[in-house]
Protein backbone atom coordinates (compact mmCIF):
# COMPACT_ATOMS: atom_id res chain seq x y z
CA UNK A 1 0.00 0.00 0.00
CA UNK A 2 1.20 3.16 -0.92
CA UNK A 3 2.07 5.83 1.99
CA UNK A 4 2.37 9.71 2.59
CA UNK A 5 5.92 9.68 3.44
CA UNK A 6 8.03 13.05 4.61
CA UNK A 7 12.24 13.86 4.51
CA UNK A 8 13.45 16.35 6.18
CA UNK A 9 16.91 16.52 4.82
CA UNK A 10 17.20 16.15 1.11
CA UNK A 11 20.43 16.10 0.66
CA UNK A 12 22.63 13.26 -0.98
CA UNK A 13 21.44 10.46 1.44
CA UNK A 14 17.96 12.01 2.01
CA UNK A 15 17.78 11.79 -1.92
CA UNK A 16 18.69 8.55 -2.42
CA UNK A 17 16.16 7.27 0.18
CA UNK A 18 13.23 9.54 -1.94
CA UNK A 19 14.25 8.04 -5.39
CA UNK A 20 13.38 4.66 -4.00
CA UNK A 21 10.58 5.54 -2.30
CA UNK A 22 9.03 6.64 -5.11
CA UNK A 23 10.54 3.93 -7.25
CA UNK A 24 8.00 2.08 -4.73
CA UNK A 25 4.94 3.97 -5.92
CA UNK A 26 4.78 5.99 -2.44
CA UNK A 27 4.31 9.83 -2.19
CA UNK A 28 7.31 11.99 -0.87
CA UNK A 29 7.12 15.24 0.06
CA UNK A 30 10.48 16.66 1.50
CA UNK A 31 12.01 19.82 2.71
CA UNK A 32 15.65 21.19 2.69
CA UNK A 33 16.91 24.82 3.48
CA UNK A 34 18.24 25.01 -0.08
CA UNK A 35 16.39 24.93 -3.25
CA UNK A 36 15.13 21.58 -3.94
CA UNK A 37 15.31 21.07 -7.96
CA UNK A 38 16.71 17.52 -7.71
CA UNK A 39 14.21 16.21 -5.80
CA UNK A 40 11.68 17.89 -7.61
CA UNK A 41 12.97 16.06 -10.58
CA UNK A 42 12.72 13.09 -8.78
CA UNK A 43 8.65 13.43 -7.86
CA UNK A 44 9.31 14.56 -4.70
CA UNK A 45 6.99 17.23 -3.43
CA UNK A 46 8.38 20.22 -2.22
CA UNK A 47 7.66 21.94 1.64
CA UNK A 48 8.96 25.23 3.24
CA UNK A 49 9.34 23.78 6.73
CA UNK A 50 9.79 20.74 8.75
CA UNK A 51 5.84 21.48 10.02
CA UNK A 52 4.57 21.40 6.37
CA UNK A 53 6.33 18.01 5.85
CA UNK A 54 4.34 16.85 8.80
CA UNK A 55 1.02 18.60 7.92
CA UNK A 56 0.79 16.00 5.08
CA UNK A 57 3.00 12.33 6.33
CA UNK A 58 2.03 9.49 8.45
CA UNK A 59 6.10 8.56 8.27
CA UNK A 60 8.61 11.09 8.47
CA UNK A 61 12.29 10.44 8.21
CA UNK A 62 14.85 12.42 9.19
CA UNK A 63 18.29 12.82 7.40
CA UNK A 64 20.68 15.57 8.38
CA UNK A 65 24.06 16.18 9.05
CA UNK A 66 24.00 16.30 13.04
CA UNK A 67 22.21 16.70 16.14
CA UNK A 68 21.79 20.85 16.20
CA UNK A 69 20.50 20.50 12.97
CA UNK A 70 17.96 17.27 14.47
CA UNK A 71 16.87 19.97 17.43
CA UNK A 72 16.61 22.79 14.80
CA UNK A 73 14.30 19.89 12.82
CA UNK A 74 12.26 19.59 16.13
CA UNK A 75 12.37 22.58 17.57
CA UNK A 76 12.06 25.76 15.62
CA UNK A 77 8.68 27.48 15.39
CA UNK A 78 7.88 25.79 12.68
CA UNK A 79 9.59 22.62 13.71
CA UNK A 80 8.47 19.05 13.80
CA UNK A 81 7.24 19.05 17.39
CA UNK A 82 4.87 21.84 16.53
CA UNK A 83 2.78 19.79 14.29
CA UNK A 84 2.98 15.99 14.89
CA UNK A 85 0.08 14.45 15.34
CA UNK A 86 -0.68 11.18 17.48
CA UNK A 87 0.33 7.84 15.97
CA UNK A 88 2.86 9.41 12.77
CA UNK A 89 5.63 8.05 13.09
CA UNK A 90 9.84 9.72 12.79
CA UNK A 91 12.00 7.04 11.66
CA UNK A 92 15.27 8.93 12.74
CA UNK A 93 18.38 8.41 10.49
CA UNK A 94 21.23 10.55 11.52
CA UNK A 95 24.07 9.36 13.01
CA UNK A 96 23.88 10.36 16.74
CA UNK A 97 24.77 9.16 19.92
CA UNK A 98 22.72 6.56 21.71
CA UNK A 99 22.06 9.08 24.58
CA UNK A 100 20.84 11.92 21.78
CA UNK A 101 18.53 9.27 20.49
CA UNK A 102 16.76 8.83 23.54
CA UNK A 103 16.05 12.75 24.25
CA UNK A 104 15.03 13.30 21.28
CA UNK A 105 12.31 10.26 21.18
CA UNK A 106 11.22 11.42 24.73
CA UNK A 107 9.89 14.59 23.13
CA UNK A 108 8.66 13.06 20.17
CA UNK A 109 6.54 10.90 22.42
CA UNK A 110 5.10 13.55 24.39
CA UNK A 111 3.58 14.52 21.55
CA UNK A 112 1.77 10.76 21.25
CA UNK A 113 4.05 10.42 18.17
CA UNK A 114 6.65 7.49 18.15
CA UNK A 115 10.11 7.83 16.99
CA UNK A 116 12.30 4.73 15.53
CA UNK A 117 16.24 4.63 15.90
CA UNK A 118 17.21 4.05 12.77
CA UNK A 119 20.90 4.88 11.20
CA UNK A 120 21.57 3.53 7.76
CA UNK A 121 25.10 1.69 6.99
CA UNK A 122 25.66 2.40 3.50
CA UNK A 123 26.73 5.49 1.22
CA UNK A 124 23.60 7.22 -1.36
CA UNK A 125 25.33 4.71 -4.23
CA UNK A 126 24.70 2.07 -1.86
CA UNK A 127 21.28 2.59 -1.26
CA UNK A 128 20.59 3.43 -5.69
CA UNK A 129 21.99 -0.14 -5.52
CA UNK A 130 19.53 -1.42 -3.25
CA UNK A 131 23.13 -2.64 -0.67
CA UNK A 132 21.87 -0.38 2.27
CA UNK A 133 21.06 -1.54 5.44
CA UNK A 134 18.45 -0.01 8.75
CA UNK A 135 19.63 -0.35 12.23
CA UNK A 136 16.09 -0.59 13.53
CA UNK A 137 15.57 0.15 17.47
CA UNK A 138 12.54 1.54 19.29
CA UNK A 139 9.29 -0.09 19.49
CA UNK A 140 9.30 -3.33 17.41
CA UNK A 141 5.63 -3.68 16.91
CA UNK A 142 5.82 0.46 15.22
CA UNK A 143 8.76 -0.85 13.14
CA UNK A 144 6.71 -4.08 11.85
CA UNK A 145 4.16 -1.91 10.41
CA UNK A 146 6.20 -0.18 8.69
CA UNK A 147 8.61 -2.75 7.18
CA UNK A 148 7.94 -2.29 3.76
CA UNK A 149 8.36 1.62 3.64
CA UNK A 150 11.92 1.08 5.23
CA UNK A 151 12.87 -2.49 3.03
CA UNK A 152 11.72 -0.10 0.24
CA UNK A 153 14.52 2.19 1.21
CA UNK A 154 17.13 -0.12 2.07
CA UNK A 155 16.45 -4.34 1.30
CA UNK A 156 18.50 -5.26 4.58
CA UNK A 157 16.74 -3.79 7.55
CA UNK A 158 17.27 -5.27 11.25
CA UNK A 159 15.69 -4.58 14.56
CA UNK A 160 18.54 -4.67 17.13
CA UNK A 161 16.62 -3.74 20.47
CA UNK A 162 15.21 -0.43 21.91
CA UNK A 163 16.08 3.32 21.52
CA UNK A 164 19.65 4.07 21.29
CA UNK A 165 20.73 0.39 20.30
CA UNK A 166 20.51 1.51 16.64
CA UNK A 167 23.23 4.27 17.13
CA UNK A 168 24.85 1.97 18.81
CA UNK A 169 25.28 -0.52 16.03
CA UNK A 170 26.12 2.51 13.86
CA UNK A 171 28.80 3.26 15.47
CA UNK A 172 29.71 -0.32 15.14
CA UNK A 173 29.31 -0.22 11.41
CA UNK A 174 31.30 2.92 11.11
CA UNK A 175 34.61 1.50 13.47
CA UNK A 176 34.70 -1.26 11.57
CA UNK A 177 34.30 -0.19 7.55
CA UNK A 178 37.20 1.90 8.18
CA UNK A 179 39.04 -0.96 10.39
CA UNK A 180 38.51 -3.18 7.38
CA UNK A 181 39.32 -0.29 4.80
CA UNK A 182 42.67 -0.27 6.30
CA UNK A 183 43.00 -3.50 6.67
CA UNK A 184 42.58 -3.47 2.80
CA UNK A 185 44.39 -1.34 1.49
CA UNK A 186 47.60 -2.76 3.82
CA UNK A 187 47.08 -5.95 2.89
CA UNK A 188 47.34 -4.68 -1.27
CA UNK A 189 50.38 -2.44 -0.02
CA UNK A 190 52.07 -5.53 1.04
CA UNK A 191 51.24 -7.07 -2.46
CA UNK A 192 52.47 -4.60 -4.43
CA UNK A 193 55.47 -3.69 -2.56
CA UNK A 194 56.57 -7.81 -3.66
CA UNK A 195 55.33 -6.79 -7.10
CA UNK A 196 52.15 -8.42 -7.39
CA UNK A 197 49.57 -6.96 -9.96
CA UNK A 198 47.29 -5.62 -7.53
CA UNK A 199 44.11 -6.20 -9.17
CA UNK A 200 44.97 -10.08 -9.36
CA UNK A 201 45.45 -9.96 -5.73
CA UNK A 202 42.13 -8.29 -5.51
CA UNK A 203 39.88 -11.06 -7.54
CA UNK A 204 42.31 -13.78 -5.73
CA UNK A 205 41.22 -12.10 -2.30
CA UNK A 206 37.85 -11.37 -2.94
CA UNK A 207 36.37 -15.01 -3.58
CA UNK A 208 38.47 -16.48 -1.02
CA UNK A 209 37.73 -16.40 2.98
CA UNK A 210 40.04 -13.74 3.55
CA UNK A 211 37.83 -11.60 1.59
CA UNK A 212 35.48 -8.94 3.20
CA UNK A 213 32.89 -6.88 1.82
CA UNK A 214 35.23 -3.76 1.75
CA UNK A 215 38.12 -5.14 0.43
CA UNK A 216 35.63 -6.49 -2.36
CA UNK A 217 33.80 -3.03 -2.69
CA UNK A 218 36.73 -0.61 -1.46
CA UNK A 219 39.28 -2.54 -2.52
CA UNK A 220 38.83 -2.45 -6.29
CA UNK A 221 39.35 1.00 -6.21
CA UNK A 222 42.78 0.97 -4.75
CA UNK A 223 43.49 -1.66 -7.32
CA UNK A 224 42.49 0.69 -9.84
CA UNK A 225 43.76 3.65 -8.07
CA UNK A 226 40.66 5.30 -9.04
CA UNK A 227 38.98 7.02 -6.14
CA UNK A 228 36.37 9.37 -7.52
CA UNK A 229 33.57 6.63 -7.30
CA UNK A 230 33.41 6.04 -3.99
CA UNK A 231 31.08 7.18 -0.89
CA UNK A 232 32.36 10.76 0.08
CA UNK A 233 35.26 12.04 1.59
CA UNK A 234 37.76 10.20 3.55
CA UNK A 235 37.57 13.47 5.61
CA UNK A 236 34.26 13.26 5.88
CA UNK A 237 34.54 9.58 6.97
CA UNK A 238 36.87 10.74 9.79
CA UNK A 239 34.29 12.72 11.50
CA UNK A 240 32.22 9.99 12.17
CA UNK A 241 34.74 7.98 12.70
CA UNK A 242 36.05 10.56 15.24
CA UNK A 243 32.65 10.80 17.21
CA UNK A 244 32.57 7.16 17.23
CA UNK A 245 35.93 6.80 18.68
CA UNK A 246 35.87 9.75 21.06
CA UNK A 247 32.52 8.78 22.45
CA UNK A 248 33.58 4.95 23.18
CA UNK A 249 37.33 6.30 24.88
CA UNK A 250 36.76 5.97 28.31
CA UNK A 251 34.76 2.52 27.82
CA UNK A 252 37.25 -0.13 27.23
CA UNK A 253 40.19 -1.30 25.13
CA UNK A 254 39.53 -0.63 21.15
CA UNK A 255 43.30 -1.14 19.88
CA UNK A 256 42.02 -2.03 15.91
CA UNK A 257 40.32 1.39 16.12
CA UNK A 258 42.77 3.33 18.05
CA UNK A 259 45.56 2.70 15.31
CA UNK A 260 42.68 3.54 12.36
CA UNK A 261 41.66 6.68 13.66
CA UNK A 262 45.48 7.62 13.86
CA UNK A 263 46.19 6.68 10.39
CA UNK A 264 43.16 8.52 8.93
CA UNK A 265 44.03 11.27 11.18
CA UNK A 266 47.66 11.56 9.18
CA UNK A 267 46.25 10.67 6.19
CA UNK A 268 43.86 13.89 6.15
CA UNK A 269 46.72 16.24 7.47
CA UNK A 270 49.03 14.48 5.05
CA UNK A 271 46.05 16.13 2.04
CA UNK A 272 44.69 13.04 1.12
CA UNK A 273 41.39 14.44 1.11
CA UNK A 274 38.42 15.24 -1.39
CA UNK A 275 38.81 11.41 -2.54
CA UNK A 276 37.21 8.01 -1.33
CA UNK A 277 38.06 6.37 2.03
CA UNK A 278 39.94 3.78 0.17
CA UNK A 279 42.74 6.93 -0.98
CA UNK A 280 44.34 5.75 2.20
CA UNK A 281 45.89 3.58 0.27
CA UNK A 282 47.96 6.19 -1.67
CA UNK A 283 49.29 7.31 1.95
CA UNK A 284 50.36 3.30 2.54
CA UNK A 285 52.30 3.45 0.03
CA UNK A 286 54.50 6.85 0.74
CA UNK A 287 55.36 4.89 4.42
């Protein structure tokens, strides 16, 4: 059945997540600060405020870059909480902290609204590819009933427990792409330092059980040394990365994650940046 489904957020993920939405025959209305041709293009519906969005959605997801911008979302005058209505529905995307994700459903359910936990793993080329995949948490009965708006969005979607234990698996997700990144593009370093044609190595690698996801996916890029293609910025990756690691310091021992943010740290201020995550390979190779 098709819904009324709201983004706030259209940028590059919040696109991605409209395109196959629609794809799905539902009706998207969205709303970002700047103008909004693209989605327009794509059949979205344009709003002028987060209220508008929720004026006309039973399921609103939220996509932007942080949590002042997820409080601005909610809490402006013409915000979110000003207009939700008992029983919609805010599937929450953004990568937060577990702790975040809880205040923020607290005031969503004062409202009578509910609000799902739910950070995607996967870049916007992952999700046109249908590869994404939901961290579901929050109230699993609210996330059955809406399975098949979020498997429209991403195929793999999981329920991992309550509020907070999505972000939690996020952050996860996001220690260990760039754990096996590295891991990667060492492990090809090695290989071509004992001149092996890297992209053998790759196909060897990938089919065999020493293969990972990333060094299937991120890997062919180093073998091509062709990083244009990728997800974003390894920059970009480092700030998440950085939250993750800063926010899980005092916890316990993370040694594979500790030396990763260290290299990506001297890979940035090295200017390997505006390129792929897998670029760190390029930096390998002048050690």
């Amino acid at each position: 059945m098709a819904r009324n489904i709201g983004i706030i957020g259209v940028g590059r993920m919040g696109l991605a997540m409209a395109r196959n939405l629609i794809a799905q025959g539902h009706a998207v209305t969205g709303y970002r600060r700047s103008a909004m041709d693209d989605f327009i293009a794509a059949g979205g519906v344009p709003a002028t405020s987060p209220a508008a969005v929720a004026k006309t959605s039973d399921i609103i997801l939220t996509s932007v870059p942080n949590n002042d911008a997820v409080s601005d979302a909610l809490n402006r005058p013409d915000g979110l909480l000003s207009a939700l209505k008992p029983g919609q529905i805010i599937v929450e995307t953004t990568s937060l902290s577990p702790a975040d994700k809880r205040n923020h459903a607290v005031r969503i359910a004062a409202t009578g609204a509910f609000m799902l936990d739910c950070p995607i793993s996967g870049t916007p080329g992952m999700l046109d590819a249908g590869r994404g995949a939901f961290f579901i948490s929050g109230d699993r009965a609210v996330a059955d009933s809406i399975k098949v708006v979020l498997k429209a969005i991403c195929p793999r979607s999981t329920w991992v427990g309550d509020i907070g234990a999505g972000a939690a698996t996020k952050s996860v997700a996001t220690a260990l792409v760039a754990i096996h990144n590295l891991a990667a593009a060492e492990g090809l370093a090695m290989a071509m330092r004992e001149g092996g044609d890297i992209q053998a190595v790759h196909e060897a690698i990938s089919d065999s059980p020493a293969g990972s996801a990333m060094f299937e996916m991120r890997g062919a890029l180093m073998a091509q040394r062709d990083y244009a293609s990728g997800g974003g910025s390894i920059e970009g990756y480092l700030r998440g990365l950085g939250r993750v690691h800063d926010s899980v310091a005092d916890a316990g021992a993370t040694p594979l994650l500790d030396v990763t943010r260290k290299w990506y740290d001297d890979a940035v201020a090295a200017g390997h940046t505006g390129q792929d995550q897998a670029s760190i390979f390029e930096y390998l190779l002048e050690k």
